[in-house]
Protein backbone atom coordinates (compact mmCIF):
# COMPACT_ATOMS: atom_id res chain seq x y z
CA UNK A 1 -59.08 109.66 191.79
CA UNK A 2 -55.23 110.75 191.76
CA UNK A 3 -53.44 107.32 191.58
CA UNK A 4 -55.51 106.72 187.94
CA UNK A 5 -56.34 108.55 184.79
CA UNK A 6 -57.37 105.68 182.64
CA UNK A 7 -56.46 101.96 183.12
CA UNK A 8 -57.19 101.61 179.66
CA UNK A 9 -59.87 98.63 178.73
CA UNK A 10 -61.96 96.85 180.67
CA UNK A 11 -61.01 93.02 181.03
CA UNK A 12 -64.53 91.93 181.29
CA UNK A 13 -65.58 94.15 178.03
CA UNK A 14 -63.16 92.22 176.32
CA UNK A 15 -63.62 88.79 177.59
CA UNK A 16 -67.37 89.94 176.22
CA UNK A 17 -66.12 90.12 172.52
CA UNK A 18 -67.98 86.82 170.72
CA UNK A 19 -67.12 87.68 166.89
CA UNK A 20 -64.75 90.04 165.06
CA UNK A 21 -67.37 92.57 163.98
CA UNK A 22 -67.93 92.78 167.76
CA UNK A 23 -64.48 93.19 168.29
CA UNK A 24 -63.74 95.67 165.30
CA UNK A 25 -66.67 97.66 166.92
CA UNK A 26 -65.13 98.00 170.41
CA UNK A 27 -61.44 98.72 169.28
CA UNK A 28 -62.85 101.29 166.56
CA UNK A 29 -64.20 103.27 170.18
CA UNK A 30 -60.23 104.05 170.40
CA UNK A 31 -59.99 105.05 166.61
CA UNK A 32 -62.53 107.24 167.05
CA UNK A 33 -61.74 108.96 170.01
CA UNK A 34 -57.97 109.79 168.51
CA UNK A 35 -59.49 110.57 165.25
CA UNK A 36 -61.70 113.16 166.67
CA UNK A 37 -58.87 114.51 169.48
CA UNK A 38 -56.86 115.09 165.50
CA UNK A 39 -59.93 116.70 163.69
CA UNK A 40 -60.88 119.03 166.26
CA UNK A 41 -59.85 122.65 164.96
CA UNK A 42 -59.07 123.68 168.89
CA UNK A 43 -56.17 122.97 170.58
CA UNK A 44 -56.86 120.45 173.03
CA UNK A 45 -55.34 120.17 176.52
CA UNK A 46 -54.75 116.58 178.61
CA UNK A 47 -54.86 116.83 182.27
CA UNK A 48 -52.78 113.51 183.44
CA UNK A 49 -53.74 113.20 187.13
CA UNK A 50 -52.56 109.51 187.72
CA UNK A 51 -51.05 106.42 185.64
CA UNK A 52 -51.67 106.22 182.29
CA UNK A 53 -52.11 102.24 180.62
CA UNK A 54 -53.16 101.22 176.64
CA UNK A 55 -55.80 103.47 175.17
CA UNK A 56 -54.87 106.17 178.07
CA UNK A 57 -51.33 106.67 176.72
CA UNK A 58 -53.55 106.70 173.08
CA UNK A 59 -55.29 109.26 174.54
CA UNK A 60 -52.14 111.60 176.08
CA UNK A 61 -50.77 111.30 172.92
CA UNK A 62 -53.51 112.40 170.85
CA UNK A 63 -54.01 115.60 173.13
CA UNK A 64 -52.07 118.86 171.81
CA UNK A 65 -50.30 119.94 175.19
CA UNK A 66 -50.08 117.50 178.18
CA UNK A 67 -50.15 118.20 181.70
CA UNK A 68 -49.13 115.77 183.93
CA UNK A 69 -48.27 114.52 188.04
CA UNK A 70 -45.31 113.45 188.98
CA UNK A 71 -46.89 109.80 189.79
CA UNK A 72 -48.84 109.92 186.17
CA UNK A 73 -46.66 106.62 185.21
CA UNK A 74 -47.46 105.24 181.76
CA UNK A 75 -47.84 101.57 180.20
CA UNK A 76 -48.57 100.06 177.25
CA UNK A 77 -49.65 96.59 178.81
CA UNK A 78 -51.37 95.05 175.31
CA UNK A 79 -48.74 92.54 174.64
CA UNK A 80 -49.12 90.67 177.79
CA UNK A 81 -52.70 90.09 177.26
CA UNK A 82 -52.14 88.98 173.83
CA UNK A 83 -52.75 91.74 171.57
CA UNK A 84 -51.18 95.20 170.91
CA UNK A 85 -51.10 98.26 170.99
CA UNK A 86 -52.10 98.66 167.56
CA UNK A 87 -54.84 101.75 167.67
CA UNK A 88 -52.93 103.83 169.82
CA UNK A 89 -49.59 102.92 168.00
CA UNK A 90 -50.09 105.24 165.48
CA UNK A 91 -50.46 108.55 168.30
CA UNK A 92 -48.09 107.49 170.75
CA UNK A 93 -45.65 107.03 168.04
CA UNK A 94 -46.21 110.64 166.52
CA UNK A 95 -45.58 111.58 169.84
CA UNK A 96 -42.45 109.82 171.27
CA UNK A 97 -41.10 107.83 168.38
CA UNK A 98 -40.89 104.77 167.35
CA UNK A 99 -37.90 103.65 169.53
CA UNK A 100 -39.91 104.73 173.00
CA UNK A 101 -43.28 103.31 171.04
CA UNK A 102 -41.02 99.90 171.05
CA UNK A 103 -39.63 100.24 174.61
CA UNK A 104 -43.37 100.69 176.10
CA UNK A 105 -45.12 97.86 173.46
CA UNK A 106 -42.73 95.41 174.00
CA UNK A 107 -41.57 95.88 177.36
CA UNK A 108 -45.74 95.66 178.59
CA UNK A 109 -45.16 94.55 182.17
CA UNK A 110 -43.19 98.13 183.30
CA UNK A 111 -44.09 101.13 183.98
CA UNK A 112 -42.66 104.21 182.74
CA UNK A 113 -41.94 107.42 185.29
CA UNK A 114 -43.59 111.09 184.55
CA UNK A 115 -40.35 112.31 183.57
CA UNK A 116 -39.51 109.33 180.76
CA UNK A 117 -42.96 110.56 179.63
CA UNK A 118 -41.48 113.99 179.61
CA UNK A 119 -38.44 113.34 178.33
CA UNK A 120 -40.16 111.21 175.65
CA UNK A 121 -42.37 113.86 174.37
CA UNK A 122 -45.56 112.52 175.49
CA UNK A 123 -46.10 115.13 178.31
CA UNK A 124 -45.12 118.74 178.15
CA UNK A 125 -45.12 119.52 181.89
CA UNK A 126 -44.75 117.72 185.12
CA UNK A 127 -46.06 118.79 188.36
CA UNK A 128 -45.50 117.98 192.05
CA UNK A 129 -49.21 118.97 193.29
CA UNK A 130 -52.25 118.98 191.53
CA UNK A 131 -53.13 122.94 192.40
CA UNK A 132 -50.07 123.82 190.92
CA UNK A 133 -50.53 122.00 187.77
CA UNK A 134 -54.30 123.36 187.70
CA UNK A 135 -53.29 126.70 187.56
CA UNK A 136 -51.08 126.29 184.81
CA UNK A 137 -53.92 124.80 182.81
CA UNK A 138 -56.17 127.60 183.74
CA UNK A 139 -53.04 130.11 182.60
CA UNK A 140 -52.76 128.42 179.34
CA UNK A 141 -56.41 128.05 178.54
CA UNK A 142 -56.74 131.75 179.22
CA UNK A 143 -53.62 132.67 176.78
CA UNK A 144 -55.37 130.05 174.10
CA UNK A 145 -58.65 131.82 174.75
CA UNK A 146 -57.11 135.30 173.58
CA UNK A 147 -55.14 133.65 170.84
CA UNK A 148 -56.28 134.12 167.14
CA UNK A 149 -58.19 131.04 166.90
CA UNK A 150 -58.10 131.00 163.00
CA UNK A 151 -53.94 130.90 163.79
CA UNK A 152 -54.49 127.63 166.10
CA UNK A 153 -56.28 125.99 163.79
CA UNK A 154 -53.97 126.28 160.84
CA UNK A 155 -51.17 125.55 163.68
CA UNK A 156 -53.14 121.91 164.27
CA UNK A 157 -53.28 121.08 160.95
CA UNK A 158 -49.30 121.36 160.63
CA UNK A 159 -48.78 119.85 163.87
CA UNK A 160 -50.97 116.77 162.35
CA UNK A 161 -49.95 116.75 158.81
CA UNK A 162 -49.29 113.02 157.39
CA UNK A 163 -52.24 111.35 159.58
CA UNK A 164 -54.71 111.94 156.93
CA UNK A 165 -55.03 108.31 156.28
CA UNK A 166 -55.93 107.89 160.34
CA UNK A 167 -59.96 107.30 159.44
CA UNK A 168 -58.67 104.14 157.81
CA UNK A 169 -55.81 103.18 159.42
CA UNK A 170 -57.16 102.70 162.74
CA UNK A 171 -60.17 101.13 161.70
CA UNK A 172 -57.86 98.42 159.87
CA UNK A 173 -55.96 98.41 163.08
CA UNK A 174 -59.09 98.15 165.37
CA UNK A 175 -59.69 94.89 162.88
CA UNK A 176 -56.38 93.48 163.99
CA UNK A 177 -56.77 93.69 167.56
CA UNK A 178 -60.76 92.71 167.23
CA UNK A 179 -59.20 89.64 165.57
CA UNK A 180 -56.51 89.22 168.21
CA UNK A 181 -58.60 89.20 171.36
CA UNK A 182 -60.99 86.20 170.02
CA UNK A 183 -57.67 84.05 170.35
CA UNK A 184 -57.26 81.61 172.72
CA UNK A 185 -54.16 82.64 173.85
CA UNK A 186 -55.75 86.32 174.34
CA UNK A 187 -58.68 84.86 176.14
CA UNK A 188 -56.07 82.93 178.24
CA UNK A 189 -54.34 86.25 178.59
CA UNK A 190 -57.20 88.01 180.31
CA UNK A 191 -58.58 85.19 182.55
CA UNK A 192 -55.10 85.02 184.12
CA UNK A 193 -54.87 88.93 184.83
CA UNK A 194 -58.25 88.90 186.35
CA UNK A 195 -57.51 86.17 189.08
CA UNK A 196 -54.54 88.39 189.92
């Protein structure tokens, strides 16, 4: 659809969680994901059609270049359910900064516009209709796809230099919020969102 592009995880795969190795597992899905979005040699290009919440602004952030709508509106909502934004911390971060990474983790009720996104660093171009922004995907793609690739991929590795300790990292922060959402308060948390 257009209104979402990820709502980020499910409340019912998380009321699921029964242990912390269960809960490591799931939150190391998000590690992994980033991890591989840094790895990859190619560029890689995000296509934000809709709002953005949790591992979906991880997953903006870990993209090279990012497209975006005008009504792609971005949250980091972990706090209010009783855990954090700790996997995608490290990516959105890299991205915007640690002062916006602050605003959106601690702030976790409100949304952020498109253009704060912009403005912020996590999306590189805004776009009134979705044509419009799918043609300048299809432009860039076709640039990228006569660009010496050997020149990208040295390009990535600059543009991700001091994330080499990501593998662990996120897996040590997957472990925090596995931890987190067995807590009563977290389990609280959740059961009160989904009556809403």
């Amino acid at each position: 659809g257009e209104k979402a592009f990820c709502a980020g995880a499910s409340f019912d795969e998380l009321i699921a969680i029964k242990d912390l190795e269960q809960g490591k597992k799931f939150f190391s899905g998000f590690a992994n994901v980033i991890n591989a979005c840094r790895k990859c040699p190619k560029f890689i290009i995000g296509r934000i059609q809709g709002r953005a919440v949790g591992g979906g602004v991880g997953l903006a952030a870990s993209v090279d270049y990012c497209f975006a709508m005008k009504n792609a509106e971005v949250k980091l909502s972990e706090l209010a359910v009783g855990i954090g934004p700790f996997v995608v911390g490290p990516a959105v971060t890299r991205k915007i900064g640690l002062s916006a990474m602050s605003e959106l983790a601690i702030n976790a009720t409100e949304w952020r516009s498109a253009e704060w996104a912009k403005e912020k660093g996590l999306y590189t171009e805004i776009f009134n209709e979705t044509e419009e922004m799918d043609a300048a995907i299809l432009t860039l793609s076709e640039k990228l796809a006569n660009s010496n690739p050997q020149a990208m991929s040295n390009l990535k590795k600059i543009f991700w230099e001091g994330t080499e300790n990501w593998d662990n990292l996120l897996i040590e922060r997957a472990e925090i919020s596995g931890k987190l959402v067995l807590s009563d308060f977290t389990i609280y948390a959740i059961n009160q969102f989904k009556k809403k």
